[in-house]
C-alpha atoms as a PDB file:
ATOM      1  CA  UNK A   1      78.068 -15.636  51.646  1.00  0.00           C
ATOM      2  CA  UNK A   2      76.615 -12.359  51.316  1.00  0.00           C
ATOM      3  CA  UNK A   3      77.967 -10.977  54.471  1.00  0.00           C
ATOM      4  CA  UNK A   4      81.342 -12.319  52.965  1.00  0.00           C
ATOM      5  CA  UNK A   5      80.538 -10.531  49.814  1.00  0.00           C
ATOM      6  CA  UNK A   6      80.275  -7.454  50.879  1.00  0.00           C
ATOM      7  CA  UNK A   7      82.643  -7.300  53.880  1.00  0.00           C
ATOM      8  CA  UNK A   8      83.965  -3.379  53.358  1.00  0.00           C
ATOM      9  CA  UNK A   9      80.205  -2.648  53.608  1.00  0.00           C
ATOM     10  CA  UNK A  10      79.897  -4.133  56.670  1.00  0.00           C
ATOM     11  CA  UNK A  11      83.306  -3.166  58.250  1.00  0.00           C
ATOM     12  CA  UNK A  12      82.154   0.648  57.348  1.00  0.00           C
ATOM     13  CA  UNK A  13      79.485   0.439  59.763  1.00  0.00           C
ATOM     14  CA  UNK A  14      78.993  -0.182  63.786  1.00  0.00           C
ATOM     15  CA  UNK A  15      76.709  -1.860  65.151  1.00  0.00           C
ATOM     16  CA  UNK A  16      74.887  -1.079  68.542  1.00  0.00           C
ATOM     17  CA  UNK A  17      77.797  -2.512  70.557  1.00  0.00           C
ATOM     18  CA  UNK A  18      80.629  -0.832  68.703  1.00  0.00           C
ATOM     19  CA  UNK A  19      81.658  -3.499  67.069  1.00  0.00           C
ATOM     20  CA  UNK A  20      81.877  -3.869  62.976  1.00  0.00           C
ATOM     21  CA  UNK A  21      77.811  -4.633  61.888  1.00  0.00           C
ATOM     22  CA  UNK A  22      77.215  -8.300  60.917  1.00  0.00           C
ATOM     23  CA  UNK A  23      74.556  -9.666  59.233  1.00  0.00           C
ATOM     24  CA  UNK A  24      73.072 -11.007  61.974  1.00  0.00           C
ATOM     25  CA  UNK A  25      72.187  -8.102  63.432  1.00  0.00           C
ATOM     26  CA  UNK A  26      69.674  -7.001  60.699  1.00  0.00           C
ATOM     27  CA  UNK A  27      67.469  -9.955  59.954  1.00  0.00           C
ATOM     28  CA  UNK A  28      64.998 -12.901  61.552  1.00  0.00           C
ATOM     29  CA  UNK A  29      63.916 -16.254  60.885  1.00  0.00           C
ATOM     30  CA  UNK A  30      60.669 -17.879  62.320  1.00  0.00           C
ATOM     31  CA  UNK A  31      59.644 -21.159  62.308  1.00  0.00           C
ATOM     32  CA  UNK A  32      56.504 -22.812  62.766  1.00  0.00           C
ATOM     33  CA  UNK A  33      54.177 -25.555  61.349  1.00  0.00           C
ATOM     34  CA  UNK A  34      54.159 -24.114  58.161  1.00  0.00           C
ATOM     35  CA  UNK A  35      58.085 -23.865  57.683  1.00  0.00           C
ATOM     36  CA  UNK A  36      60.575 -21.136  58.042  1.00  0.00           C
ATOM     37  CA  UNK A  37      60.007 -17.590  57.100  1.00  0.00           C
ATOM     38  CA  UNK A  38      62.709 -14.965  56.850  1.00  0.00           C
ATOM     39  CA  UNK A  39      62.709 -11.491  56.977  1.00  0.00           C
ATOM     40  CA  UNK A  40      64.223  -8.314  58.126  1.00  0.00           C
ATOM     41  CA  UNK A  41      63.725  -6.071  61.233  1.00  0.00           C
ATOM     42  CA  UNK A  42      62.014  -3.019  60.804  1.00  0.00           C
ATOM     43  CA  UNK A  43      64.809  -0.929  62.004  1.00  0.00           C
ATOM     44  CA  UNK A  44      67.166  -2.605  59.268  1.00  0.00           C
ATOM     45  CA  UNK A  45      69.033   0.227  57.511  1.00  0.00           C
ATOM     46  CA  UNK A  46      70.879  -2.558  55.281  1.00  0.00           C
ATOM     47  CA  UNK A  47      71.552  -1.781  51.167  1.00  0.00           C
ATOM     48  CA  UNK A  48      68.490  -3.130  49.409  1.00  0.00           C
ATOM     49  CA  UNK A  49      70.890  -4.357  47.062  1.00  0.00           C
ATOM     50  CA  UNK A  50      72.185  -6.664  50.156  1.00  0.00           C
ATOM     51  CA  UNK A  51      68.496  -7.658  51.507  1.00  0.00           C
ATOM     52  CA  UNK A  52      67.597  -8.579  47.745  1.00  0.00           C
ATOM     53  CA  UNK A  53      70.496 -10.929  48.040  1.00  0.00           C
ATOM     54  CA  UNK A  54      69.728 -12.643  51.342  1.00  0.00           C
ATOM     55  CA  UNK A  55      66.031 -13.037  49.741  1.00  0.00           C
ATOM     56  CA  UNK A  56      67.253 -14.754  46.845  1.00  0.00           C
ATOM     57  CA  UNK A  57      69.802 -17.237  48.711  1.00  0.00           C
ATOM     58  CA  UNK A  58      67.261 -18.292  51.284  1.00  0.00           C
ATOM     59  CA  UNK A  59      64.709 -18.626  48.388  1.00  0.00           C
ATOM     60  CA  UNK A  60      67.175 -21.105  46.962  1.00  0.00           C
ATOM     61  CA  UNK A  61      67.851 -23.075  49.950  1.00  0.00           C
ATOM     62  CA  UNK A  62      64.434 -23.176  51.630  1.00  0.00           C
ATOM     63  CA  UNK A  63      61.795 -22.602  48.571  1.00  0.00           C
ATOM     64  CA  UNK A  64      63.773 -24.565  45.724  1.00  0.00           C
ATOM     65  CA  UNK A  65      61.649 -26.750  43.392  1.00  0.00           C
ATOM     66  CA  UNK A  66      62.683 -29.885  42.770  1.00  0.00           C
END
């Protein structure tokens, strides 16, 4: 959805194989034991406007409370 969103952001900018960026190239998801955790590289040079949204969808999805 967010990638979606903001598509012209994303089509502005190549990624590391000269391709449009994706979404997918900027974050990470671990899980163990104790769930799933998501996060973002440390290279990540994404909007904070777009990481705030990724953090906010997952949080709905994964850390909902019922």
């Amino acid at each position: 959805m967010v990638e979606e969103k903001n598509s012209e952001y994303f089509k502005e900018r190549q990624s590391n194989d000269n391709e449009p960026d994706r979404l997918h190239n900027h974050y990470i998801t671990i899980t163990d034991s104790n769930g799933i955790k998501f996060g973002f590289i440390d290279d990540s040079d994404l909007d904070s406007k777009i990481k705030s949204d990724c953090h906010n969808i997952f949080n709905e999805i994964f850390n909902a409370k019922n």
